[in-house]
C-alpha atoms as a PDB file:
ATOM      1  CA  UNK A   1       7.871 206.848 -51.386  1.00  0.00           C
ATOM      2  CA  UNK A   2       5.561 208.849 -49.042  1.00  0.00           C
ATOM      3  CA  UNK A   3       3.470 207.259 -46.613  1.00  0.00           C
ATOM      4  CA  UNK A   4      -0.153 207.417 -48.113  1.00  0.00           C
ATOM      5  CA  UNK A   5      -2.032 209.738 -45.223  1.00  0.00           C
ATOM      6  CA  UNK A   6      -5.375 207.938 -46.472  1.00  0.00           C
ATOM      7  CA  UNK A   7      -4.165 204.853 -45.285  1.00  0.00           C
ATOM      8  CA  UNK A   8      -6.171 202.790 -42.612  1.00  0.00           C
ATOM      9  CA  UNK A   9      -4.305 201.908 -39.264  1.00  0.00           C
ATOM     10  CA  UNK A  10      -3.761 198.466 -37.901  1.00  0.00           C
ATOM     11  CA  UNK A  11      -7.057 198.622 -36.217  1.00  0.00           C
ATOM     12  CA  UNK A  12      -8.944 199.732 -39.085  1.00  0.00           C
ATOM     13  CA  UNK A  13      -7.996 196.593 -40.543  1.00  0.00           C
ATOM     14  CA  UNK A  14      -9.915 194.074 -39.040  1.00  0.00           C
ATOM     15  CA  UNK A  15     -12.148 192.510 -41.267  1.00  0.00           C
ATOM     16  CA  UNK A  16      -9.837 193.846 -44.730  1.00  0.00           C
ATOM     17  CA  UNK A  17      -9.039 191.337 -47.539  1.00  0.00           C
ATOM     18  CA  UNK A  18      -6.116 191.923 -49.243  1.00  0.00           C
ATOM     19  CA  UNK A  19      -5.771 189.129 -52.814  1.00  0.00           C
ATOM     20  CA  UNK A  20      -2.470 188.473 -54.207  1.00  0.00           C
ATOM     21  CA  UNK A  21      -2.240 186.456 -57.105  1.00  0.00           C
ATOM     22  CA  UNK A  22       0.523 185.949 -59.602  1.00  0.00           C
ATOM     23  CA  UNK A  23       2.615 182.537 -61.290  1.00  0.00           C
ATOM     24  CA  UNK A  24       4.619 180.553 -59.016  1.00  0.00           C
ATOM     25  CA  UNK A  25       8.284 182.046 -58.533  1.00  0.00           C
ATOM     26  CA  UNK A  26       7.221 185.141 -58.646  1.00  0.00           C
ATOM     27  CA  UNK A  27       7.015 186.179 -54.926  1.00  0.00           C
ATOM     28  CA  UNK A  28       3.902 186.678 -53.781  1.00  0.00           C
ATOM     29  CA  UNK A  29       4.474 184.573 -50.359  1.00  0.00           C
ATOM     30  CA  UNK A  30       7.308 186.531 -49.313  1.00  0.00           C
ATOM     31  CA  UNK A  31       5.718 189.577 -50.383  1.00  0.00           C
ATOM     32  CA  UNK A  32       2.335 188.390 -48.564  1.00  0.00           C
ATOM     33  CA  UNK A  33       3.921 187.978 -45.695  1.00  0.00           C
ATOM     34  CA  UNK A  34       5.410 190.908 -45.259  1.00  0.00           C
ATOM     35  CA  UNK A  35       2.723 193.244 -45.905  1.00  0.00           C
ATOM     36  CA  UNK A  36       0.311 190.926 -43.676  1.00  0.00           C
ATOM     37  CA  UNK A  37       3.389 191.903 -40.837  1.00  0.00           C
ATOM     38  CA  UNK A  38       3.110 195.468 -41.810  1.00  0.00           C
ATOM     39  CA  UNK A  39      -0.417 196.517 -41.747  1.00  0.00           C
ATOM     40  CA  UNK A  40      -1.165 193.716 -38.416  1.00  0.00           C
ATOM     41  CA  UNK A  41      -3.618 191.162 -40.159  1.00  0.00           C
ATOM     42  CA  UNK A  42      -2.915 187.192 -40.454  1.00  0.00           C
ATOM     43  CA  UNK A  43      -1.743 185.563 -43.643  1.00  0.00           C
ATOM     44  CA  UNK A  44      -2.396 182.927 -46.095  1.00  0.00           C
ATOM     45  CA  UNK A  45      -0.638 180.799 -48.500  1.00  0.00           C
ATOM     46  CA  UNK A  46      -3.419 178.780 -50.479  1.00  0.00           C
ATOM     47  CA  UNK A  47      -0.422 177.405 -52.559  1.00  0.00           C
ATOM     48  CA  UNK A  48       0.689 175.829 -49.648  1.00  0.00           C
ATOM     49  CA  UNK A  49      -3.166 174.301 -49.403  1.00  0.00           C
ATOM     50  CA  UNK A  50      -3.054 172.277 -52.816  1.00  0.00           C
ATOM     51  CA  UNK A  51       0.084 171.151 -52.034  1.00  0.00           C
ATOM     52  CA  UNK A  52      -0.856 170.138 -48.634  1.00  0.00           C
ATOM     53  CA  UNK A  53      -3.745 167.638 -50.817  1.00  0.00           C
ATOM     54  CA  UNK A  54      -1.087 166.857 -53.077  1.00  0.00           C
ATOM     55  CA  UNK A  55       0.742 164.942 -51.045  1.00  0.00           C
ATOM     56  CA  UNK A  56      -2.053 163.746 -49.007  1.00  0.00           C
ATOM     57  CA  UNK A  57      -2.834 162.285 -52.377  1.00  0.00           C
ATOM     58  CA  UNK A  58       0.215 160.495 -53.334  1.00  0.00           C
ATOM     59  CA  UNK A  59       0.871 159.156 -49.638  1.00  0.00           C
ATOM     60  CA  UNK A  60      -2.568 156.795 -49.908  1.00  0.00           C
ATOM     61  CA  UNK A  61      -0.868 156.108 -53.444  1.00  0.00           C
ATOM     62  CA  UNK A  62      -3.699 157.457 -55.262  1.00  0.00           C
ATOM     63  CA  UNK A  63      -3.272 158.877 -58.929  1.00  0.00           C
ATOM     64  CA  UNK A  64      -3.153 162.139 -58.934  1.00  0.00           C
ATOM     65  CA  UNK A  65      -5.248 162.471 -62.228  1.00  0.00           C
ATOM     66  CA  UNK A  66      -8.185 160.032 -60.536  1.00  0.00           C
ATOM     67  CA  UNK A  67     -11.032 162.603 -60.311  1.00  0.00           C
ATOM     68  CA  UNK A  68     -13.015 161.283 -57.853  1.00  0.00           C
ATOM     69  CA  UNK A  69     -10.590 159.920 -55.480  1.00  0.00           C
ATOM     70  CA  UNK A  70      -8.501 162.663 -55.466  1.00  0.00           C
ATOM     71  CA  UNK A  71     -11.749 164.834 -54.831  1.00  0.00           C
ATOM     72  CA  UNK A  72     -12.644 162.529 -51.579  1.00  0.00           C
ATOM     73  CA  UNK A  73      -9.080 162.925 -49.875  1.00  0.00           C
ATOM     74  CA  UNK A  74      -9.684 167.043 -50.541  1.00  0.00           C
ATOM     75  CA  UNK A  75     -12.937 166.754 -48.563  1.00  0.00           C
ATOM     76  CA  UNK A  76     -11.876 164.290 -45.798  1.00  0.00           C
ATOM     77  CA  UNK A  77      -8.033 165.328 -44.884  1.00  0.00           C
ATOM     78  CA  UNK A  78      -7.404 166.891 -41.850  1.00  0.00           C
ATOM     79  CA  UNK A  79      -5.067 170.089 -43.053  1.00  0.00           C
ATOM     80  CA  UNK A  80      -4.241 173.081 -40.604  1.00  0.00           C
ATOM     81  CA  UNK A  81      -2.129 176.097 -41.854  1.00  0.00           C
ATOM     82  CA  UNK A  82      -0.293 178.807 -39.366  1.00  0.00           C
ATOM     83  CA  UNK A  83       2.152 181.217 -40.101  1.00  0.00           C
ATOM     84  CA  UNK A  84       4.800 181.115 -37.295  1.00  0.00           C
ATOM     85  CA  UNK A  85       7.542 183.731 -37.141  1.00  0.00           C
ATOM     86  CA  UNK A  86       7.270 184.217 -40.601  1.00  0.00           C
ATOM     87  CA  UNK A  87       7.297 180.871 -42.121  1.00  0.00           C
ATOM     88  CA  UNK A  88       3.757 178.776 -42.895  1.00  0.00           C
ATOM     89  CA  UNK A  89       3.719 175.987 -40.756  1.00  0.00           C
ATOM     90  CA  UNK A  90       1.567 172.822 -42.866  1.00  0.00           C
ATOM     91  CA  UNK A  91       0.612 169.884 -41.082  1.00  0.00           C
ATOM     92  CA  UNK A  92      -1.512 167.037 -42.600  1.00  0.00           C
ATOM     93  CA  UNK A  93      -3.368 164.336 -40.318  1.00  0.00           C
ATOM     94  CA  UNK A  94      -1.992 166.160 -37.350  1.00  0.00           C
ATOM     95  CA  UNK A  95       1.949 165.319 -39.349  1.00  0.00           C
ATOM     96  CA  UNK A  96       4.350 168.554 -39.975  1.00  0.00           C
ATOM     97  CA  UNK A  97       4.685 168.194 -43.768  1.00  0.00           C
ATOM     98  CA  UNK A  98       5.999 171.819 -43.789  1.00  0.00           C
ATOM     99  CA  UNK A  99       9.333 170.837 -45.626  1.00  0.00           C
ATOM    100  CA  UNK A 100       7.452 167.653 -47.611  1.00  0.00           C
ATOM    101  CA  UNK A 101       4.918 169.970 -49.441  1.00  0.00           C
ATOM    102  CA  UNK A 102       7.989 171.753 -51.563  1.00  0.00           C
ATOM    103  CA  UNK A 103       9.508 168.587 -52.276  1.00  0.00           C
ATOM    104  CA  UNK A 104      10.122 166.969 -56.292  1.00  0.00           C
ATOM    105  CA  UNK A 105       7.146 164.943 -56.371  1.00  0.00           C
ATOM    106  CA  UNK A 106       4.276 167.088 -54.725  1.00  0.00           C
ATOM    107  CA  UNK A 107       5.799 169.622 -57.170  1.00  0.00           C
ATOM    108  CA  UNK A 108       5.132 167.292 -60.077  1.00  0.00           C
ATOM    109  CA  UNK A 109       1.742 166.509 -58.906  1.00  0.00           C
ATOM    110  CA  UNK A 110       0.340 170.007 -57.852  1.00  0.00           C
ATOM    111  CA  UNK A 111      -1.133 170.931 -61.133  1.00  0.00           C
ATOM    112  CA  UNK A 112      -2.960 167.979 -62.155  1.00  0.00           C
ATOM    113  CA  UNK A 113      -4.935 168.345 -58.343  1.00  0.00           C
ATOM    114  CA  UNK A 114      -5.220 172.043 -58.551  1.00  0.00           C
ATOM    115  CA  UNK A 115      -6.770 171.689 -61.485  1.00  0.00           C
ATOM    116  CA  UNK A 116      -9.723 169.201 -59.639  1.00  0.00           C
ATOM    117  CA  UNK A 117     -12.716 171.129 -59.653  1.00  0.00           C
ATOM    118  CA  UNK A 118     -14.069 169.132 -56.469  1.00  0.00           C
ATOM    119  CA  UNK A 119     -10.421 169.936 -54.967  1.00  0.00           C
ATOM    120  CA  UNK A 120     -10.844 174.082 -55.787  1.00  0.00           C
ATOM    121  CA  UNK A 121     -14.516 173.952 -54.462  1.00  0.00           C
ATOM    122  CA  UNK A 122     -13.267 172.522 -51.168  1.00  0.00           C
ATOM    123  CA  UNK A 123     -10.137 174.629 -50.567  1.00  0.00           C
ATOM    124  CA  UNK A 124     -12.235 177.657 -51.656  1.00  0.00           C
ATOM    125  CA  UNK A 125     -14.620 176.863 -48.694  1.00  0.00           C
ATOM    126  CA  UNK A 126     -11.973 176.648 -46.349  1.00  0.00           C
ATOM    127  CA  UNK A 127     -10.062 179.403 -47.294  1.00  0.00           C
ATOM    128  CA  UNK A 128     -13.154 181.764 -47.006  1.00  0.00           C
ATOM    129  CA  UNK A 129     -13.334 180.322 -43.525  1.00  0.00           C
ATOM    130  CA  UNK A 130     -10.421 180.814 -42.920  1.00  0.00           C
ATOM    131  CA  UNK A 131     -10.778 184.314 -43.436  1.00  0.00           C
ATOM    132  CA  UNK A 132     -14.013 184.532 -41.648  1.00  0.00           C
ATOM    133  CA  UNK A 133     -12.562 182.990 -38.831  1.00  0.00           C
ATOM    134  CA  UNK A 134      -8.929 185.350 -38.663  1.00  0.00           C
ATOM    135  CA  UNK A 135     -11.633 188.652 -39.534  1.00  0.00           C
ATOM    136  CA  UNK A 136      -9.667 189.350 -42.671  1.00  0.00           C
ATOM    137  CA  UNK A 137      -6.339 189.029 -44.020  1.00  0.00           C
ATOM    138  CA  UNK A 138      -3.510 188.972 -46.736  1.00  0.00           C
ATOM    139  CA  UNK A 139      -4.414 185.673 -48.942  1.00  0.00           C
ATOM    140  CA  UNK A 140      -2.077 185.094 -51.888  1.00  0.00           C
ATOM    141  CA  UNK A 141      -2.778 182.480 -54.339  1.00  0.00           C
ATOM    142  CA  UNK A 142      -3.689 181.930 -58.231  1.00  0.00           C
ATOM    143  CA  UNK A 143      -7.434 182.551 -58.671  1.00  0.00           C
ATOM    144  CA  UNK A 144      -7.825 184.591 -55.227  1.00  0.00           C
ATOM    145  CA  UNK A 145      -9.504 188.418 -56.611  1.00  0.00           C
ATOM    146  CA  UNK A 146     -10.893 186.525 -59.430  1.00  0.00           C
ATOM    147  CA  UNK A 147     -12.882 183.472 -57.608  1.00  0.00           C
ATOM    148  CA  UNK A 148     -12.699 183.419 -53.871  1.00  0.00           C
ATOM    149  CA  UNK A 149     -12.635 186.904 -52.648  1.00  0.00           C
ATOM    150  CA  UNK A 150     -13.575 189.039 -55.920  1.00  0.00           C
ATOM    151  CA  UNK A 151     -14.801 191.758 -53.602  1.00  0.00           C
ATOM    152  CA  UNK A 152     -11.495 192.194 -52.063  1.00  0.00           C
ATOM    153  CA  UNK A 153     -10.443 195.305 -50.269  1.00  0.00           C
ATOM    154  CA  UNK A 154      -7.437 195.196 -52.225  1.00  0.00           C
ATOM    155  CA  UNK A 155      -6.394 193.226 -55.206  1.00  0.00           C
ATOM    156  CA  UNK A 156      -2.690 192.505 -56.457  1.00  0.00           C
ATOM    157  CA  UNK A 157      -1.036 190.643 -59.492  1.00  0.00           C
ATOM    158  CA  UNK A 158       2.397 189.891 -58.448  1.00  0.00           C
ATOM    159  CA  UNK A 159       4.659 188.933 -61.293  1.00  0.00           C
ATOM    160  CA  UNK A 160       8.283 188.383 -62.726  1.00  0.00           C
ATOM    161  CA  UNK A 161       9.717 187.002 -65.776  1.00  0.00           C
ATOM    162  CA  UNK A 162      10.108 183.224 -66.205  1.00  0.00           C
ATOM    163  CA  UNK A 163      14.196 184.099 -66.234  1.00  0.00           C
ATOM    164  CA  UNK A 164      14.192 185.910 -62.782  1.00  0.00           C
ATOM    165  CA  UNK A 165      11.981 183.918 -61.561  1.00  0.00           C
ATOM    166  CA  UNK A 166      14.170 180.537 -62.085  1.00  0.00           C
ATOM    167  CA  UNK A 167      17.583 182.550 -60.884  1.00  0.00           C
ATOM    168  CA  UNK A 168      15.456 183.124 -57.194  1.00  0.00           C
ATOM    169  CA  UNK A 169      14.313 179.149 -57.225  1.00  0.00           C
ATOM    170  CA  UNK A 170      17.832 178.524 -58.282  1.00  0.00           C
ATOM    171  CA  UNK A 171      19.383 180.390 -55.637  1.00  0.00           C
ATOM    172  CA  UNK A 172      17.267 179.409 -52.826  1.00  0.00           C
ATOM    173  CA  UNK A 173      17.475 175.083 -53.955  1.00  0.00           C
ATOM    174  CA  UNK A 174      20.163 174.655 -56.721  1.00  0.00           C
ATOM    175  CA  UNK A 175      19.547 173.097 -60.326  1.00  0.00           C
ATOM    176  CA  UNK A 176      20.221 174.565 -63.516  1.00  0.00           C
ATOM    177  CA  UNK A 177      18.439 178.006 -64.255  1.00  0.00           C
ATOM    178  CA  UNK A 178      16.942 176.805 -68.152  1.00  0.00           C
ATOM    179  CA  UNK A 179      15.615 173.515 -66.936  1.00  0.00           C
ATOM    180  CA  UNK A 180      13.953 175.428 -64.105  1.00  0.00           C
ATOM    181  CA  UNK A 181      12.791 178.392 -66.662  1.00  0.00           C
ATOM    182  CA  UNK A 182      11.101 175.525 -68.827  1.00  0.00           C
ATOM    183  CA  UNK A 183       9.735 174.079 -65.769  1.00  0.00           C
ATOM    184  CA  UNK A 184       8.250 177.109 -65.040  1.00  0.00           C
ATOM    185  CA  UNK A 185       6.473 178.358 -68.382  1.00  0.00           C
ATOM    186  CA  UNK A 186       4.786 175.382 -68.136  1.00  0.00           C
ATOM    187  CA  UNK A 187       3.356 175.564 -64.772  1.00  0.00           C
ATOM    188  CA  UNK A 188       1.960 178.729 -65.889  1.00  0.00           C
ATOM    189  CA  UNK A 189       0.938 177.197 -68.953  1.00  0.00           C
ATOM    190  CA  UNK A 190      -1.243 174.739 -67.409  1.00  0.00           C
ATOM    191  CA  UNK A 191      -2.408 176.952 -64.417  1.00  0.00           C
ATOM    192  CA  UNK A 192      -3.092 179.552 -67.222  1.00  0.00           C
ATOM    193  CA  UNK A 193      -5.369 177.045 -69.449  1.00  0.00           C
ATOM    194  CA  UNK A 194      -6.726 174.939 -67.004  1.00  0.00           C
ATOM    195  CA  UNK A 195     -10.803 175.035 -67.073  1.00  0.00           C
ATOM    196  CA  UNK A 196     -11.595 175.938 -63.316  1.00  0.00           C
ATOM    197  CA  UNK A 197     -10.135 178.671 -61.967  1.00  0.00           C
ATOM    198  CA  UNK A 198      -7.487 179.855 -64.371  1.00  0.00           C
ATOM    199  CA  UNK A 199      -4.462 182.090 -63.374  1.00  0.00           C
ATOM    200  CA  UNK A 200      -5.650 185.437 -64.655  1.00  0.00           C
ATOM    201  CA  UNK A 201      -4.754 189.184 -63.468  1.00  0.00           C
ATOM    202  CA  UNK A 202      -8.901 189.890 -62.132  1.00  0.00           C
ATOM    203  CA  UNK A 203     -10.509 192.530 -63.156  1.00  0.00           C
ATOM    204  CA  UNK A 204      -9.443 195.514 -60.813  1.00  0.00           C
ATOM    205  CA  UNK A 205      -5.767 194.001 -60.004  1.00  0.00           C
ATOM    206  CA  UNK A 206      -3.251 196.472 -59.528  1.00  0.00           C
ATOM    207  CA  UNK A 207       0.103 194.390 -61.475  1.00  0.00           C
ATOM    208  CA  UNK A 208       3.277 194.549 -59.358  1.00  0.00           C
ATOM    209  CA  UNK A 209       6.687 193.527 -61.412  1.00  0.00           C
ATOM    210  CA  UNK A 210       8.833 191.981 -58.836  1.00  0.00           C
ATOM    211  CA  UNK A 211      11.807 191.994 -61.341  1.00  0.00           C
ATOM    212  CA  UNK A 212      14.896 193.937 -60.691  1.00  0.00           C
ATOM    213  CA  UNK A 213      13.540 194.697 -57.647  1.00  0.00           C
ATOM    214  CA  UNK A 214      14.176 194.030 -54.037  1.00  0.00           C
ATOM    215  CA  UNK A 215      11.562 192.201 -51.184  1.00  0.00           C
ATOM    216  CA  UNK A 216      11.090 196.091 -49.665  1.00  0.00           C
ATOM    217  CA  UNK A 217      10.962 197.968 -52.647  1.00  0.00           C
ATOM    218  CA  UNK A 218       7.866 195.268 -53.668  1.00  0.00           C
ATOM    219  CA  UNK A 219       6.449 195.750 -50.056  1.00  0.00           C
ATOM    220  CA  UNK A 220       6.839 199.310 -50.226  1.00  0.00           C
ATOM    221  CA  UNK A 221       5.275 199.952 -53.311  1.00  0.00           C
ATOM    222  CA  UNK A 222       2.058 197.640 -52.652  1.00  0.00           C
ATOM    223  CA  UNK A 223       1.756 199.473 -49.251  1.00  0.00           C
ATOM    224  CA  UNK A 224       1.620 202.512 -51.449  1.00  0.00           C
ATOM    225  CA  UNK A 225      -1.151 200.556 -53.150  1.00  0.00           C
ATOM    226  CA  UNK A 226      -3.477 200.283 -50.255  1.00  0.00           C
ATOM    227  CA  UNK A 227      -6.360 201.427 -48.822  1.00  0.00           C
END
């Protein structure tokens, strides 16, 4: 493709909000990532966030379906996010829970705390700070253009089908692609029905299919996308 002449420079950038959203599996952090490297801006993986809570959560043993306690360790726990060298760094109570977060059981869990309305309200808050404090960003995520920054600069719908999308988890951890396929149309069934916040393509998204192709043919093609 062509470079887009419109296109603002690094510089011009301060201050832009980029939303990705999309179903888990289907790229949007490596994508994110990438196009927060290209165009010089910081970036954010709120997934990471809930997870983050998640197993906050289940390490004071609380049930992750008990509304209000679940809703007090969102608004008390001490959760820091960086990307370093390309890979978002999570630490919880000051403890590097990087590796942790993607683990079985926080996986298990996720949904039932995402879908906390206290817990969204919180992370929300902090990931508009967030912003405010890096003066923009790339910030991928599930309800991103259509609840926490539905004014962005820029707003993306990253997909795949459930099929593709099990082959990359497959590849990347092991298991057996159908399990992993079921797995996965029902984490986007629940993060699709769920009352706060549901995953939905927000009015204005641009839809990127990530299947069949590669990480810079995705990056290349949102970049084409841009502002």
């Amino acid at each position: 493709m062509t470079p887009n002449p419109d296109r603002k420079t690094a510089n011009e950038k301060a201050g832009v909000v980029i939303a990705i959203d999309g179903p888990a599996g289907a790229g949007k952090s490596t994508v994110g990532r990438a196009v927060a490297a290209e165009i010089g801006v910081g970036y954010l993986d709120t997934g990471a966030m809930y997870r983050a809570v998640t197993l906050a959560v289940l390490r004071r043993g609380i049930d992750p379906h008990d509304v209000e306690d679940v809703a007090a360790v969102a608004s008390t726990v001490t959760l820091d996010i960086d990307d370093v060298d390309g890979l978002t760094v999570v630490t919880v109570d000051g403890s590097d829970v990087t590796m942790e977060i993607r683990g079985r059981e926080v996986t298990a869990a996720v949904s039932a705390v995402a879908a906390n309305s206290a817990v969204r309200s919180e992370l929300v808050r902090r990931q508009r700070e967030w912003v405010a404090t890096h003066g923009g960003g790339v910030v991928e995520g599930r309800d991103i253009g259509s609840v926490v920054f539905p004014d962005a600069d820029a707003k993306l719908f990253v997909t795949a089908s459930p099929r593709i999308r099990a082959e990359r988890r497959v590849a990347e951890m092991g298991g057996d692609v159908d399990d992993i396929a079921a797995s996965i149309i029902e984490r986007d069934r629940k993060d699709s029905s769920r009352a706060d916040s549901p995953l939905v393509e927000a009015s204005g998204s641009a839809v990127v299919d990530t299947s069949g192709l590669s990480i810079d043919e995705v990056v290349q093609e949102i970049l084409e996308m841009l502002p």
